[in-house]
PDB file of N, CA and C in Angstrom:
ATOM      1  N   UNK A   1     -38.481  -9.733  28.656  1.00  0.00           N
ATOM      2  CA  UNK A   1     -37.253 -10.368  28.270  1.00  0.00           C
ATOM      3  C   UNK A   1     -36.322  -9.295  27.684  1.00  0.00           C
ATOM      4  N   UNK A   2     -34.846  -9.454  28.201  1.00  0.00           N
ATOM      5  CA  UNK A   2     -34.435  -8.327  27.661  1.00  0.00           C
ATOM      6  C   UNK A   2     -33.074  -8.813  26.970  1.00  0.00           C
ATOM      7  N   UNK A   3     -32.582  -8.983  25.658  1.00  0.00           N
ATOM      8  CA  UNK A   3     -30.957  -8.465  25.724  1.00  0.00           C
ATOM      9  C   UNK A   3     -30.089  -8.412  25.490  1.00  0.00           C
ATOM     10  N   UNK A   4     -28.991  -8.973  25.916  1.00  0.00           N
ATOM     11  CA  UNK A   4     -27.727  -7.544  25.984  1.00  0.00           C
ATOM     12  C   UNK A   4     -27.254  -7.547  24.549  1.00  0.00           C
ATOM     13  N   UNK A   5     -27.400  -6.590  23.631  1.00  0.00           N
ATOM     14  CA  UNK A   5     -26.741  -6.326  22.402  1.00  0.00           C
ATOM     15  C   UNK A   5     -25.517  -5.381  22.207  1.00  0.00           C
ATOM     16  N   UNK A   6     -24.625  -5.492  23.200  1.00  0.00           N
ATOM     17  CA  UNK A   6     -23.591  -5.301  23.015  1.00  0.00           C
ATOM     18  C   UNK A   6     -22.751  -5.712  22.554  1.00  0.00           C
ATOM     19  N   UNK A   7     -22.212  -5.107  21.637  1.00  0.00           N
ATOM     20  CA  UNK A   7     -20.889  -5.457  20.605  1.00  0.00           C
ATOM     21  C   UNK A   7     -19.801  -6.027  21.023  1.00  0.00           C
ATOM     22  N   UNK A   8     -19.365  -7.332  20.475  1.00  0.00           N
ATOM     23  CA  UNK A   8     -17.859  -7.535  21.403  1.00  0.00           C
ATOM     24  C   UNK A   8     -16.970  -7.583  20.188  1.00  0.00           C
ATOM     25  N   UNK A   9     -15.930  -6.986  20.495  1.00  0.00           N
ATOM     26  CA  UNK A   9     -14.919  -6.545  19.592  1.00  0.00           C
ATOM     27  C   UNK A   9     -13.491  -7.243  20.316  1.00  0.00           C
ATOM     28  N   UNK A  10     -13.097  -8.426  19.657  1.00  0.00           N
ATOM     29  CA  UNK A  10     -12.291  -8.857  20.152  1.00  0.00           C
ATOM     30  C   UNK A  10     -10.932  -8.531  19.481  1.00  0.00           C
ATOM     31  N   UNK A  11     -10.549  -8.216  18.037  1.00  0.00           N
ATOM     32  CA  UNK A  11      -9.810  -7.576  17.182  1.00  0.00           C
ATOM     33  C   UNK A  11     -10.650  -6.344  16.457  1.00  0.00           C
ATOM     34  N   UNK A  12      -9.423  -5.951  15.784  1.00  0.00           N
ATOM     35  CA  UNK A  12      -9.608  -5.135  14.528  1.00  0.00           C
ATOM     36  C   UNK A  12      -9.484  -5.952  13.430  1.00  0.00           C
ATOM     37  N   UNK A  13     -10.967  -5.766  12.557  1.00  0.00           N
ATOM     38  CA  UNK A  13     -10.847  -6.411  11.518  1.00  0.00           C
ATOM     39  C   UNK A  13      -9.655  -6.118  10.277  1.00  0.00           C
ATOM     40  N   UNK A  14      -9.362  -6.437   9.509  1.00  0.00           N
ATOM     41  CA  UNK A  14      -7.669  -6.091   8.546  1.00  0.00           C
ATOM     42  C   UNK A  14      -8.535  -5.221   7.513  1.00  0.00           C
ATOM     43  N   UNK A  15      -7.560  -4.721   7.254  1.00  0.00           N
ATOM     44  CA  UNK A  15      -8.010  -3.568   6.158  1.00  0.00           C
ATOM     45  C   UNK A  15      -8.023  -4.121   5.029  1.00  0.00           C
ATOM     46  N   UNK A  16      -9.239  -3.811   3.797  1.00  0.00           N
ATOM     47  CA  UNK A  16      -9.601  -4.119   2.942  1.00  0.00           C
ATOM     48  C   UNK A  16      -8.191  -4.060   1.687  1.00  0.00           C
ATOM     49  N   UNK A  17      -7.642  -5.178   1.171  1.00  0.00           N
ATOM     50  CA  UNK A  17      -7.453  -5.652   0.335  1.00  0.00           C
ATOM     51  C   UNK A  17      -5.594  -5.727   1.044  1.00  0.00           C
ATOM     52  N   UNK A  18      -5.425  -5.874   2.056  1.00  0.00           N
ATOM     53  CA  UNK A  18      -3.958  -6.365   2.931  1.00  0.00           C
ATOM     54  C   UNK A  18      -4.222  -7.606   3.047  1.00  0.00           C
ATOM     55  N   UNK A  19      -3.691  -8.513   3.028  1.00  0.00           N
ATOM     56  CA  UNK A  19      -3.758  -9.901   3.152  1.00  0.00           C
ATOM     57  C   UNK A  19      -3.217 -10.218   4.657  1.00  0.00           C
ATOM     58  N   UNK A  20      -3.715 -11.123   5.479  1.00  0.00           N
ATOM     59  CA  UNK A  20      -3.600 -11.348   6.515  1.00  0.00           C
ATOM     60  C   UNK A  20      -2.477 -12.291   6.692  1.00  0.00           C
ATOM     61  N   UNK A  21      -1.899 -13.469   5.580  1.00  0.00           N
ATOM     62  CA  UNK A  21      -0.862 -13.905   5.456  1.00  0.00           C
ATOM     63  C   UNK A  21      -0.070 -13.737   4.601  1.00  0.00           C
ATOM     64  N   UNK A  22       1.327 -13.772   4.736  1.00  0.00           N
ATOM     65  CA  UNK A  22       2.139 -13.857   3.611  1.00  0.00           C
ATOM     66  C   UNK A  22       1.984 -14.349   2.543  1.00  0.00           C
ATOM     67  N   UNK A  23       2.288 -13.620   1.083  1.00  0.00           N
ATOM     68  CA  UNK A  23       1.918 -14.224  -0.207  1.00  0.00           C
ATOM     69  C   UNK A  23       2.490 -15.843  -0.394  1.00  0.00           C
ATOM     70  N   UNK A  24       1.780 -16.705  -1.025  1.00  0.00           N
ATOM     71  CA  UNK A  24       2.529 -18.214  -0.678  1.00  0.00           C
ATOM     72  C   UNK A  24       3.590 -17.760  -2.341  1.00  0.00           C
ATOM     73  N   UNK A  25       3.466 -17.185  -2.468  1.00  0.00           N
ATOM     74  CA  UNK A  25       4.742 -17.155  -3.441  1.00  0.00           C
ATOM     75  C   UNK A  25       6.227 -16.380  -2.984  1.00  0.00           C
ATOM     76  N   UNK A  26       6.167 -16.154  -2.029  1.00  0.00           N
ATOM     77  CA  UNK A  26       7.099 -15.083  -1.505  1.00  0.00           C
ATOM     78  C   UNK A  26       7.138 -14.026  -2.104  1.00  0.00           C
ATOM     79  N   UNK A  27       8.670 -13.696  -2.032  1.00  0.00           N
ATOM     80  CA  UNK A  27       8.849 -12.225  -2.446  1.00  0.00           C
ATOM     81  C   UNK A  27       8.445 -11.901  -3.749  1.00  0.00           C
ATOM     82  N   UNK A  28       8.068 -11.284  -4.517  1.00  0.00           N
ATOM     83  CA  UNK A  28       7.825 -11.021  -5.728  1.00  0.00           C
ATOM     84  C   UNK A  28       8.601  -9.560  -6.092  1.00  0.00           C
ATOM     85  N   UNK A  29       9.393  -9.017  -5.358  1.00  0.00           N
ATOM     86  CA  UNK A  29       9.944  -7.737  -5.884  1.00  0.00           C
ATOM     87  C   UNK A  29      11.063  -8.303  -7.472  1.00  0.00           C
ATOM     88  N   UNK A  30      11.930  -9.738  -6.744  1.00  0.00           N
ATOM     89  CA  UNK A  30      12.707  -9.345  -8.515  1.00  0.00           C
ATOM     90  C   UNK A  30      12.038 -10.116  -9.364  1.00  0.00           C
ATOM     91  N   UNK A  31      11.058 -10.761  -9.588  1.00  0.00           N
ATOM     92  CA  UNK A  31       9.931 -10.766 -10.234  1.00  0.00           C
ATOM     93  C   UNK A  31       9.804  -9.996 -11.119  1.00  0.00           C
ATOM     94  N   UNK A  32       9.085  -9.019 -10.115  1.00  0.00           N
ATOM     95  CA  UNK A  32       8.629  -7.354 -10.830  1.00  0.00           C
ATOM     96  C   UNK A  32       9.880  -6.696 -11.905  1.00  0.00           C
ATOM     97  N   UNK A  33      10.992  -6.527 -11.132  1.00  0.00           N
ATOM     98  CA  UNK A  33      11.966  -6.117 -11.545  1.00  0.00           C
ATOM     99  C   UNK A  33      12.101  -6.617 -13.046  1.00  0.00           C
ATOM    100  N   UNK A  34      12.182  -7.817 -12.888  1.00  0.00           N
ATOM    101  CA  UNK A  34      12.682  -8.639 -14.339  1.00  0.00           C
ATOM    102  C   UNK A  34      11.366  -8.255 -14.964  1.00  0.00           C
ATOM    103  N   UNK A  35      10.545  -8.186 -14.568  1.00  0.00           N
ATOM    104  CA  UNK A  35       8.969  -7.894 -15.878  1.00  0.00           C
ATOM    105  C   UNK A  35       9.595  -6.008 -16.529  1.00  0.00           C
ATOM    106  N   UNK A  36       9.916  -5.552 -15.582  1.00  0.00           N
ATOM    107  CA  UNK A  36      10.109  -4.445 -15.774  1.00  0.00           C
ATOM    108  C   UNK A  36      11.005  -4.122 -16.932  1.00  0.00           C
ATOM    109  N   UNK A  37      12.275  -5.112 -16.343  1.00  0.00           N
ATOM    110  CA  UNK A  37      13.372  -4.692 -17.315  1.00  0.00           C
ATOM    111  C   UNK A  37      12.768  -5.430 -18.877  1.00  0.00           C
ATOM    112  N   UNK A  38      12.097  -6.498 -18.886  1.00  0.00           N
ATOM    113  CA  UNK A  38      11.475  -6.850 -19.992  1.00  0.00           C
ATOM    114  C   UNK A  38      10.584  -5.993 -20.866  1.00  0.00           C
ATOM    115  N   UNK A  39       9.729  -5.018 -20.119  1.00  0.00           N
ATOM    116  CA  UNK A  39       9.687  -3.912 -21.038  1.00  0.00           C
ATOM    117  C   UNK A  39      10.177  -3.161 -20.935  1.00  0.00           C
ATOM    118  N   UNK A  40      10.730  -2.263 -20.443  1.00  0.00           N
ATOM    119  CA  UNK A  40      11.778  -1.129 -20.562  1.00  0.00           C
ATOM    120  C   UNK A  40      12.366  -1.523 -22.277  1.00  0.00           C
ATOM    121  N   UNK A  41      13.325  -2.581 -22.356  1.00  0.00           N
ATOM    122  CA  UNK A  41      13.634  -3.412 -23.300  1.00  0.00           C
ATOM    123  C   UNK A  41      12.857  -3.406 -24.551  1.00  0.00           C
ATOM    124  N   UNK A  42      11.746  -3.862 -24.284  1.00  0.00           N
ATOM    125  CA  UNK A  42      10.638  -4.203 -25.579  1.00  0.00           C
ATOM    126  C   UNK A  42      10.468  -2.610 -26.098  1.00  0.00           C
ATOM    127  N   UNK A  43      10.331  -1.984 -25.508  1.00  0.00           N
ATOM    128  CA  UNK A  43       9.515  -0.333 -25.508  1.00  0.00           C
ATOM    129  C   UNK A  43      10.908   0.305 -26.366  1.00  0.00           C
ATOM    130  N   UNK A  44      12.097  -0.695 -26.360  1.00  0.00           N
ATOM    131  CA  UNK A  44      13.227   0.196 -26.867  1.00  0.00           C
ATOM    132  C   UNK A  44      13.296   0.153 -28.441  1.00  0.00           C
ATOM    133  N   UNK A  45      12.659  -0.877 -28.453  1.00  0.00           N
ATOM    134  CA  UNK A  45      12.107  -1.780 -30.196  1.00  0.00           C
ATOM    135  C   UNK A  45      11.065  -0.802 -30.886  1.00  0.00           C
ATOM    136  N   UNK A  46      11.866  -0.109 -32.373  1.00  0.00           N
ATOM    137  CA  UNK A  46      10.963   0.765 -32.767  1.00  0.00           C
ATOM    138  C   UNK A  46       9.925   0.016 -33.505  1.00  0.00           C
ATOM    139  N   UNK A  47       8.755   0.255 -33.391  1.00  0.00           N
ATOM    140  CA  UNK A  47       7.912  -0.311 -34.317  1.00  0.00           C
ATOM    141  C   UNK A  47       7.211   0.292 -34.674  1.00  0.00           C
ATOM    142  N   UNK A  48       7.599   1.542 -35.202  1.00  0.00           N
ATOM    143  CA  UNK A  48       6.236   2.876 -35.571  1.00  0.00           C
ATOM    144  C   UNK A  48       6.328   2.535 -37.033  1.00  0.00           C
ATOM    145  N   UNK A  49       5.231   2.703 -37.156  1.00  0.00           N
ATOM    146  CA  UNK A  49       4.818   2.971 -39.299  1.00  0.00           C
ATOM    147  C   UNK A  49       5.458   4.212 -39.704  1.00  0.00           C
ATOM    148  N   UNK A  50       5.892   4.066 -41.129  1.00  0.00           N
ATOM    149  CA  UNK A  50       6.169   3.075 -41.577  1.00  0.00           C
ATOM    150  C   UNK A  50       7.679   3.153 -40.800  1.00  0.00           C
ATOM    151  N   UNK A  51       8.383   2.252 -41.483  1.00  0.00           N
ATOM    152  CA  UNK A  51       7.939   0.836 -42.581  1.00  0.00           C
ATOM    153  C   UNK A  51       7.573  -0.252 -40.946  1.00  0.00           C
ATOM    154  N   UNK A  52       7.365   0.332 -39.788  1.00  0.00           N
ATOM    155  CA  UNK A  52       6.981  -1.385 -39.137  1.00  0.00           C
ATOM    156  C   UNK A  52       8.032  -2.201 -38.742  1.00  0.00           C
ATOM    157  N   UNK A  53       8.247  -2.600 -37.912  1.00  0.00           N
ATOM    158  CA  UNK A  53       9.484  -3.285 -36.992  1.00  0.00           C
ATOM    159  C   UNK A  53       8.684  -4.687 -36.017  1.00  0.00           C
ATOM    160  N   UNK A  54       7.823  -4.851 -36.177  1.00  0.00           N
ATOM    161  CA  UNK A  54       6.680  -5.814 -35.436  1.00  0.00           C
ATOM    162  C   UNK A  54       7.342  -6.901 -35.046  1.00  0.00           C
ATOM    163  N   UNK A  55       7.908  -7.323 -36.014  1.00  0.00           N
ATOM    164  CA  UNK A  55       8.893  -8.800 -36.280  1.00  0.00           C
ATOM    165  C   UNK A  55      10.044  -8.721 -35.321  1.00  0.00           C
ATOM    166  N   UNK A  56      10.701  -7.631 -34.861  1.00  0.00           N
ATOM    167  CA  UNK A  56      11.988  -7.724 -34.249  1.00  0.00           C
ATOM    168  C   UNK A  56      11.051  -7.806 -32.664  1.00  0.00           C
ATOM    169  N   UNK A  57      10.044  -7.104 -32.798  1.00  0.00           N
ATOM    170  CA  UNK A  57       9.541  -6.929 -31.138  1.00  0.00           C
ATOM    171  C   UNK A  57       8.864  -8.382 -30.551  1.00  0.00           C
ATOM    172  N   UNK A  58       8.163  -8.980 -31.699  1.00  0.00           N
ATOM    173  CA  UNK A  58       7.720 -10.490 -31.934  1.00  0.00           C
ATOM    174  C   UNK A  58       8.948 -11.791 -31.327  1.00  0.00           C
ATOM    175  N   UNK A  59       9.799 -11.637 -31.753  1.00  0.00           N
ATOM    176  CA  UNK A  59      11.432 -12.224 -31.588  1.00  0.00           C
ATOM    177  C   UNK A  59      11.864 -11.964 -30.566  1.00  0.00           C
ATOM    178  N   UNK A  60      11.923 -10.817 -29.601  1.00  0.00           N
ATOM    179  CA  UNK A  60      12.140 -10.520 -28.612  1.00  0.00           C
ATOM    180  C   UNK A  60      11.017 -11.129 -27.683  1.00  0.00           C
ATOM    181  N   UNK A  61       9.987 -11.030 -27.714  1.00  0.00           N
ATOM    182  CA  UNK A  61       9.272 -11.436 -26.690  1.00  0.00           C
ATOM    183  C   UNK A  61       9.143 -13.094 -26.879  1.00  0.00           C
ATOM    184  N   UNK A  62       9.590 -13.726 -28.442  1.00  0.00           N
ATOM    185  CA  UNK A  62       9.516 -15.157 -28.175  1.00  0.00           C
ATOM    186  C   UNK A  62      10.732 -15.659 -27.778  1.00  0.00           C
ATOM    187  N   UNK A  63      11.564 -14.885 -27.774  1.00  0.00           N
ATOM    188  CA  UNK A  63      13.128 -15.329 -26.868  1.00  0.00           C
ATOM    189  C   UNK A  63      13.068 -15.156 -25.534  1.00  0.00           C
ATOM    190  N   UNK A  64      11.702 -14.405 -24.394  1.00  0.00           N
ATOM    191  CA  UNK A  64      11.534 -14.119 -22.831  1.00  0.00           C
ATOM    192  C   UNK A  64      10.721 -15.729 -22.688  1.00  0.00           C
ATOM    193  N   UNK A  65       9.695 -15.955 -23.637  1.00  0.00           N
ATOM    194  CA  UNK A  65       8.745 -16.806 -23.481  1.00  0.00           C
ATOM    195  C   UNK A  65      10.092 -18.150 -23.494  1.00  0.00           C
ATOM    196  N   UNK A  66      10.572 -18.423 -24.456  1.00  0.00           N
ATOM    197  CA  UNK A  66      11.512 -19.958 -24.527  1.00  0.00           C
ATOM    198  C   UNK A  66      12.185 -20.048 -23.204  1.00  0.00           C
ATOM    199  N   UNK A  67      12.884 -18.814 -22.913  1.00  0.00           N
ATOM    200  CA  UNK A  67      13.749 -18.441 -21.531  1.00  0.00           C
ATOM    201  C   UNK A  67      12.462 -18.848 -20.149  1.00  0.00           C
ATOM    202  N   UNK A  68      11.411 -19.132 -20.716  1.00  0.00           N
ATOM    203  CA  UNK A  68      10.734 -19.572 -19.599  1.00  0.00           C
ATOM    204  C   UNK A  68       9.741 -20.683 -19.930  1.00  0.00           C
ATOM    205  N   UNK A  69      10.328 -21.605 -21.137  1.00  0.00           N
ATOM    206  CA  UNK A  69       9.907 -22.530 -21.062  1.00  0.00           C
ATOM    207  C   UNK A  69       8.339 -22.704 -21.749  1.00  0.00           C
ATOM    208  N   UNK A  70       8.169 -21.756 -22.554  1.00  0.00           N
ATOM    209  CA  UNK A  70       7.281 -21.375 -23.338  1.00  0.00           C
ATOM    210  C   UNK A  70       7.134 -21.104 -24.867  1.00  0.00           C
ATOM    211  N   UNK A  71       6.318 -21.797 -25.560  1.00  0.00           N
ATOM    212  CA  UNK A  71       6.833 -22.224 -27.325  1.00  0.00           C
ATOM    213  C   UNK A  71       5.283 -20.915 -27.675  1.00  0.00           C
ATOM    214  N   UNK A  72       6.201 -20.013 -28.106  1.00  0.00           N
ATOM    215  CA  UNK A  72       5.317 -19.295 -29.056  1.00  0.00           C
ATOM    216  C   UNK A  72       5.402 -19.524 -30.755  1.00  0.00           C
ATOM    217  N   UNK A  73       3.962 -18.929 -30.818  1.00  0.00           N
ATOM    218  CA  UNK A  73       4.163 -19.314 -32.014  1.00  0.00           C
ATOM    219  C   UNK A  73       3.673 -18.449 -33.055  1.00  0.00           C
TER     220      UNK A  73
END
């Protein structure tokens, strides 16, 4: 009895970690953008010791969170 173990290769499998469909969220570039400019922003907030600035950087990020519908606390 013999057989045939030949390989059938009907595609190329996709390369490891490319997604084969479009993200269901779409575009995400101004997304990114806006995360970006959100820290760029934050990073501009001194908060080195002393005396400590924590509170202004705190305020800033709970004014991104409300702007999206989010109650920090």
């Amino acid at each position: 009895m013999t057989r045939n173990l030949n390989a059938q290769v009907a595609q190329k499998p996709p390369a490891l970690g490319i997604p084969q469909a479009p993200p269901l969220v779409g575009d995400t570039v101004a997304l990114a953008l806006e995360a970006q400019n959100w820290l760029v922003e934050l990073l501009k907030i001194n908060t080195t010791n002393p005396p400590g600035n924590e509170q202004a950087a705190a305020k800033y990020i709970a004014g991104i969170l409300a702007k999206e519908g989010i109650t920090a606390d």
